[in-house]
PDB file of N, CA and C in Angstrom:
ATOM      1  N   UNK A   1     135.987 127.774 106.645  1.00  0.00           N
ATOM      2  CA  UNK A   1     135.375 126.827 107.564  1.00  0.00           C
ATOM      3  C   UNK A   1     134.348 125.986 106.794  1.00  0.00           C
ATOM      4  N   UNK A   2     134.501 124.678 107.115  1.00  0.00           N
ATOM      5  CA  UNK A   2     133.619 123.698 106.343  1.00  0.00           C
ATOM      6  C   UNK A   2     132.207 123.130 107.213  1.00  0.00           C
ATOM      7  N   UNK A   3     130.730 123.596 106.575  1.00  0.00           N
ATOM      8  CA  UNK A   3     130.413 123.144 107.617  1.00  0.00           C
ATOM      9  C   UNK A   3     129.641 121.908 108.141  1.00  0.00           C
ATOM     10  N   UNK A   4     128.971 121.271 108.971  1.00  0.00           N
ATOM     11  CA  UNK A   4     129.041 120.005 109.234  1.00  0.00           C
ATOM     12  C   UNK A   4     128.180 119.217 108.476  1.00  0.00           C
ATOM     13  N   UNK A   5     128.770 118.242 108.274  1.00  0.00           N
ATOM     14  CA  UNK A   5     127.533 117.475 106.871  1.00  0.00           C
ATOM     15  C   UNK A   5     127.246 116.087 107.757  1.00  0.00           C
ATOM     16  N   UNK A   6     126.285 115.500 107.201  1.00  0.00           N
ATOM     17  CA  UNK A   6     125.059 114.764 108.003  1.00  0.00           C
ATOM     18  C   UNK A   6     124.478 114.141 106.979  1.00  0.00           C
ATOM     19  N   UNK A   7     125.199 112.835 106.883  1.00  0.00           N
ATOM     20  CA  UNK A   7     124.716 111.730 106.071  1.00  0.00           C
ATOM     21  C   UNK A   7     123.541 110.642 106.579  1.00  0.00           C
ATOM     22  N   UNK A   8     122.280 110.570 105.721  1.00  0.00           N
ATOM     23  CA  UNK A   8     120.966 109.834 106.395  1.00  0.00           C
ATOM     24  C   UNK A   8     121.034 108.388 105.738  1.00  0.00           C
ATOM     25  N   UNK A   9     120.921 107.630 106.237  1.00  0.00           N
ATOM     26  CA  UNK A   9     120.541 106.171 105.163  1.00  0.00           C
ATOM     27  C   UNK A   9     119.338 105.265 105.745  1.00  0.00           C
ATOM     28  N   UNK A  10     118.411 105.105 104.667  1.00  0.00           N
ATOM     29  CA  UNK A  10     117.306 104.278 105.389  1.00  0.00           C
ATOM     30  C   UNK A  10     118.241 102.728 106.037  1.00  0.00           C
ATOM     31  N   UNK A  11     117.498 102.027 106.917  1.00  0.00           N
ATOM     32  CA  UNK A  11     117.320 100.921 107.287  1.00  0.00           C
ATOM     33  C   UNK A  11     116.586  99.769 106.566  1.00  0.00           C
ATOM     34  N   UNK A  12     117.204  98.564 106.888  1.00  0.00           N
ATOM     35  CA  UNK A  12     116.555  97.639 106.364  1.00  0.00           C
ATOM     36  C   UNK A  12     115.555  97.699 106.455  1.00  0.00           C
ATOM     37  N   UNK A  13     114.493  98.077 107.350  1.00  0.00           N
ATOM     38  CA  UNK A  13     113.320  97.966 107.369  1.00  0.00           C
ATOM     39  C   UNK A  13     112.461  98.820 106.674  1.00  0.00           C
ATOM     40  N   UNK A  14     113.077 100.103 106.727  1.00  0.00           N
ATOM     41  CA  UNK A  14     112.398 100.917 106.218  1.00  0.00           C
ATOM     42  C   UNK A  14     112.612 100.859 104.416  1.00  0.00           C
ATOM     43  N   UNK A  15     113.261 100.607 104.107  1.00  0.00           N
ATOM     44  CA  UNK A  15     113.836 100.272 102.728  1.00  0.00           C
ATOM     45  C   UNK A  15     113.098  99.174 102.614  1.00  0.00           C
ATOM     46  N   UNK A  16     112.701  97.908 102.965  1.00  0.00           N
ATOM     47  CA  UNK A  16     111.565  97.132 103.088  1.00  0.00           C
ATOM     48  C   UNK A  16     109.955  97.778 102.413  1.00  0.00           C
ATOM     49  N   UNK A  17     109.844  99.199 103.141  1.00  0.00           N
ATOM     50  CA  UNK A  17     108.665  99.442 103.410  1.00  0.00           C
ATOM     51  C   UNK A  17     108.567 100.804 102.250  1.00  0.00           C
ATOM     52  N   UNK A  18     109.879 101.381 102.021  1.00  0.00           N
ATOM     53  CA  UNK A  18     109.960 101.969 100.705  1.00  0.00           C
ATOM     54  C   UNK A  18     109.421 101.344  99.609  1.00  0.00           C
ATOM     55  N   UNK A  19     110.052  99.733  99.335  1.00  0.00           N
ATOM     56  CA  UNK A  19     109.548  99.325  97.945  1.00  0.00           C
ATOM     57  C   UNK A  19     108.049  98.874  98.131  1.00  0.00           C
ATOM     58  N   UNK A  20     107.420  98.411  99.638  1.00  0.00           N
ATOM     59  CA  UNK A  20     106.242  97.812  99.274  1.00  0.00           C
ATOM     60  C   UNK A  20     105.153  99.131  98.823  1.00  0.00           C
ATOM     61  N   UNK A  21     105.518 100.231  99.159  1.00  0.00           N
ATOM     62  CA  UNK A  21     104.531 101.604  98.956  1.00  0.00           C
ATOM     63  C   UNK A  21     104.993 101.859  97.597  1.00  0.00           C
ATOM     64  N   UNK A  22     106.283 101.680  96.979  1.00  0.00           N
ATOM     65  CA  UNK A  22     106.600 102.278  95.673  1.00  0.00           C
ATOM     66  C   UNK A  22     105.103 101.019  94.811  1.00  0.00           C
ATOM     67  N   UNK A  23     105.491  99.945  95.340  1.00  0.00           N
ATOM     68  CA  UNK A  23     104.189  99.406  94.745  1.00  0.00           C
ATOM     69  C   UNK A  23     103.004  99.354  93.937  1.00  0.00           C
ATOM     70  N   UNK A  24     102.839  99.961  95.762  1.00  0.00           N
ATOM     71  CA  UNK A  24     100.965 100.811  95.898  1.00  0.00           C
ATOM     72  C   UNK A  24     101.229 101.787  95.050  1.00  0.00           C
ATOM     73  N   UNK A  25     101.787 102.844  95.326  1.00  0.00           N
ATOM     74  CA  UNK A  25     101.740 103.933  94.132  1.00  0.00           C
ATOM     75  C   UNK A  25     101.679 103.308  92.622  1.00  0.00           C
ATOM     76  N   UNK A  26     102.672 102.482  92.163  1.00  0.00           N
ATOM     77  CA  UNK A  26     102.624 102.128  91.227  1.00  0.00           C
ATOM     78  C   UNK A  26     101.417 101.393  90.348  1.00  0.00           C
ATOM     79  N   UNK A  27     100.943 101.418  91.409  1.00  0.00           N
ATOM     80  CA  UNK A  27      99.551  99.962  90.948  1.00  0.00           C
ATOM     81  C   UNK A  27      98.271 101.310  91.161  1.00  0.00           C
ATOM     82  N   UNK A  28      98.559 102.061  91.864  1.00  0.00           N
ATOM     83  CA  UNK A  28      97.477 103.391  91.832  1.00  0.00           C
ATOM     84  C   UNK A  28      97.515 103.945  90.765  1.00  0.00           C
ATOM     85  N   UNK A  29      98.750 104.513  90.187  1.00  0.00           N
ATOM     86  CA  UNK A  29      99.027 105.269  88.960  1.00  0.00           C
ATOM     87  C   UNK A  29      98.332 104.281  87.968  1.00  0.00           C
ATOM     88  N   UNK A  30      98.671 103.172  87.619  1.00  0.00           N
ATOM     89  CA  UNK A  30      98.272 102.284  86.543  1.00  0.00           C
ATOM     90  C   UNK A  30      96.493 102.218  86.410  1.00  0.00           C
ATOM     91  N   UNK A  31      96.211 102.048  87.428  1.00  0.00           N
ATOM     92  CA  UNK A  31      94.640 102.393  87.884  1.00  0.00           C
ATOM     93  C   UNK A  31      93.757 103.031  88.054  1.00  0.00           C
ATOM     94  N   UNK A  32      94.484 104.307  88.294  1.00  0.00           N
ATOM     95  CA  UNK A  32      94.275 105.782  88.425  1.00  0.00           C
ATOM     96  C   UNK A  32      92.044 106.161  87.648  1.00  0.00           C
ATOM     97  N   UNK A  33      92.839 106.086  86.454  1.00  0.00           N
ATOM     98  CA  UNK A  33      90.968 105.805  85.425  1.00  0.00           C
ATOM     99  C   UNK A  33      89.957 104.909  86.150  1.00  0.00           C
ATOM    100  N   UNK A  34      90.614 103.894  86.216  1.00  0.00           N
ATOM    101  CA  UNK A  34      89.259 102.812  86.561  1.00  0.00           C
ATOM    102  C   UNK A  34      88.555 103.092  88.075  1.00  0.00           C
ATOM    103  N   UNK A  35      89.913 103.435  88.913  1.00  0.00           N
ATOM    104  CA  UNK A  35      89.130 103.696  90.770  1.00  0.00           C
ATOM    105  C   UNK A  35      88.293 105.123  90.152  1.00  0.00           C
ATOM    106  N   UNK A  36      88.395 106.628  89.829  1.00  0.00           N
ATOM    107  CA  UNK A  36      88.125 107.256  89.052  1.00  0.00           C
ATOM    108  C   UNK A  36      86.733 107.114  88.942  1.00  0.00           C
ATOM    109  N   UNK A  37      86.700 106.193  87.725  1.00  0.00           N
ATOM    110  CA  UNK A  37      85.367 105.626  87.337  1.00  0.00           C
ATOM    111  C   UNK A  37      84.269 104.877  87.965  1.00  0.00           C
ATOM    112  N   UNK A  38      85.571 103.979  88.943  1.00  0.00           N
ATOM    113  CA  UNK A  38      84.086 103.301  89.795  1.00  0.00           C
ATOM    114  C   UNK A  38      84.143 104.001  90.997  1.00  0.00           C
ATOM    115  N   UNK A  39      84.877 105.064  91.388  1.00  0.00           N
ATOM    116  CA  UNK A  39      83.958 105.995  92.616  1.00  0.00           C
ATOM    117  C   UNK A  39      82.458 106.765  91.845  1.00  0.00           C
ATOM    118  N   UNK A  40      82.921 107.349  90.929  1.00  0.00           N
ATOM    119  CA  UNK A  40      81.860 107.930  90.314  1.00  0.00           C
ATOM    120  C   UNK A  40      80.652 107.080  90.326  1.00  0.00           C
ATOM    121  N   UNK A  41      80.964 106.276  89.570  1.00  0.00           N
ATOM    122  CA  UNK A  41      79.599 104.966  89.700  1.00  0.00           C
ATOM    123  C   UNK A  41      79.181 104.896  91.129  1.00  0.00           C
ATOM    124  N   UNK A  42      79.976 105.023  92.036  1.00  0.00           N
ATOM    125  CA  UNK A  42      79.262 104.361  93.339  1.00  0.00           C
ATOM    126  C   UNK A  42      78.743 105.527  93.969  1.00  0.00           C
ATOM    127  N   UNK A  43      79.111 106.706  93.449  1.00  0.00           N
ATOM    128  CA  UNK A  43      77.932 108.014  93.666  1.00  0.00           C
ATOM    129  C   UNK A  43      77.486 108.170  93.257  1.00  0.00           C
ATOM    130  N   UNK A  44      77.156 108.131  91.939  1.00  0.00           N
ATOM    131  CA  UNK A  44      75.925 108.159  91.249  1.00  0.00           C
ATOM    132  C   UNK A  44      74.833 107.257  92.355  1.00  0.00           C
ATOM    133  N   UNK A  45      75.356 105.613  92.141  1.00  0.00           N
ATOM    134  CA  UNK A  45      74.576 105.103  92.835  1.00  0.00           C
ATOM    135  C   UNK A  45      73.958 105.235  94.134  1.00  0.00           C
ATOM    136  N   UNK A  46      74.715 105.733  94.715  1.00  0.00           N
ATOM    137  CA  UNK A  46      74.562 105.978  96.303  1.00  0.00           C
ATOM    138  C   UNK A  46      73.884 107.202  96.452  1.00  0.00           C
ATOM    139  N   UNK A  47      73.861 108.142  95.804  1.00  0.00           N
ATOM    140  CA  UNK A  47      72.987 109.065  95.969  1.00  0.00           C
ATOM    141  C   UNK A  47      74.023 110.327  96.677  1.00  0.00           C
ATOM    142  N   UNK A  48      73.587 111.087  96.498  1.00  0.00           N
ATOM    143  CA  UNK A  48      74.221 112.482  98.138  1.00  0.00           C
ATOM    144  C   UNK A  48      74.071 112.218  99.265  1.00  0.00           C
ATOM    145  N   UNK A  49      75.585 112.642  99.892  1.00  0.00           N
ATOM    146  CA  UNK A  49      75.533 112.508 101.037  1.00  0.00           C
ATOM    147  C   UNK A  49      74.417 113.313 101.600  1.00  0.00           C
ATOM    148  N   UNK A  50      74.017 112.440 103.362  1.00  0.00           N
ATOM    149  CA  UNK A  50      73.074 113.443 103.653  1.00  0.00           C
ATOM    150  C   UNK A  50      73.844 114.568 104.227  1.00  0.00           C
ATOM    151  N   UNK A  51      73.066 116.137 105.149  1.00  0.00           N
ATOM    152  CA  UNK A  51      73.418 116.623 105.215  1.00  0.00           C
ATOM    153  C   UNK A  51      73.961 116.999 106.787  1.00  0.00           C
ATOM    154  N   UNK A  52      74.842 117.566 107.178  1.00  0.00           N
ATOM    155  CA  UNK A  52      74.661 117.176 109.079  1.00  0.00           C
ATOM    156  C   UNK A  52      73.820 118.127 109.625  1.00  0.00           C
ATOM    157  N   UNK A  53      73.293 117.942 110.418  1.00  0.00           N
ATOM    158  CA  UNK A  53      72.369 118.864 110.867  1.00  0.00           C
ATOM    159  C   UNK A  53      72.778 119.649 111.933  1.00  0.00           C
TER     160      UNK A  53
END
């Protein structure tokens, strides 16, 4: 007995919305160091969070 197979295929749209995120990732990875670096900077600068009370 063979059993039932279930083929998925994105949509135009979503295949749309695949490449614009492959993108973002792509442009994150490349960037990865510098966001990195300037979060750090902007805590340093900013100080600690306060605390909740």
């Amino acid at each position: 007995m063979v059993p039932p197979k279930v083929e998925y295929e994105l949509t135009p749209v979503a295949l749309e919305l695949h490449e614009t995120l492959q993108l973002l990732t792509d442009w994150a990875e490349r960037n990865r160091v510098y966001i990195a670096e300037s979060r750090a900077a902007y805590d340093t600068w900013r100080g600690p969070e306060p605390a909740d009370a």
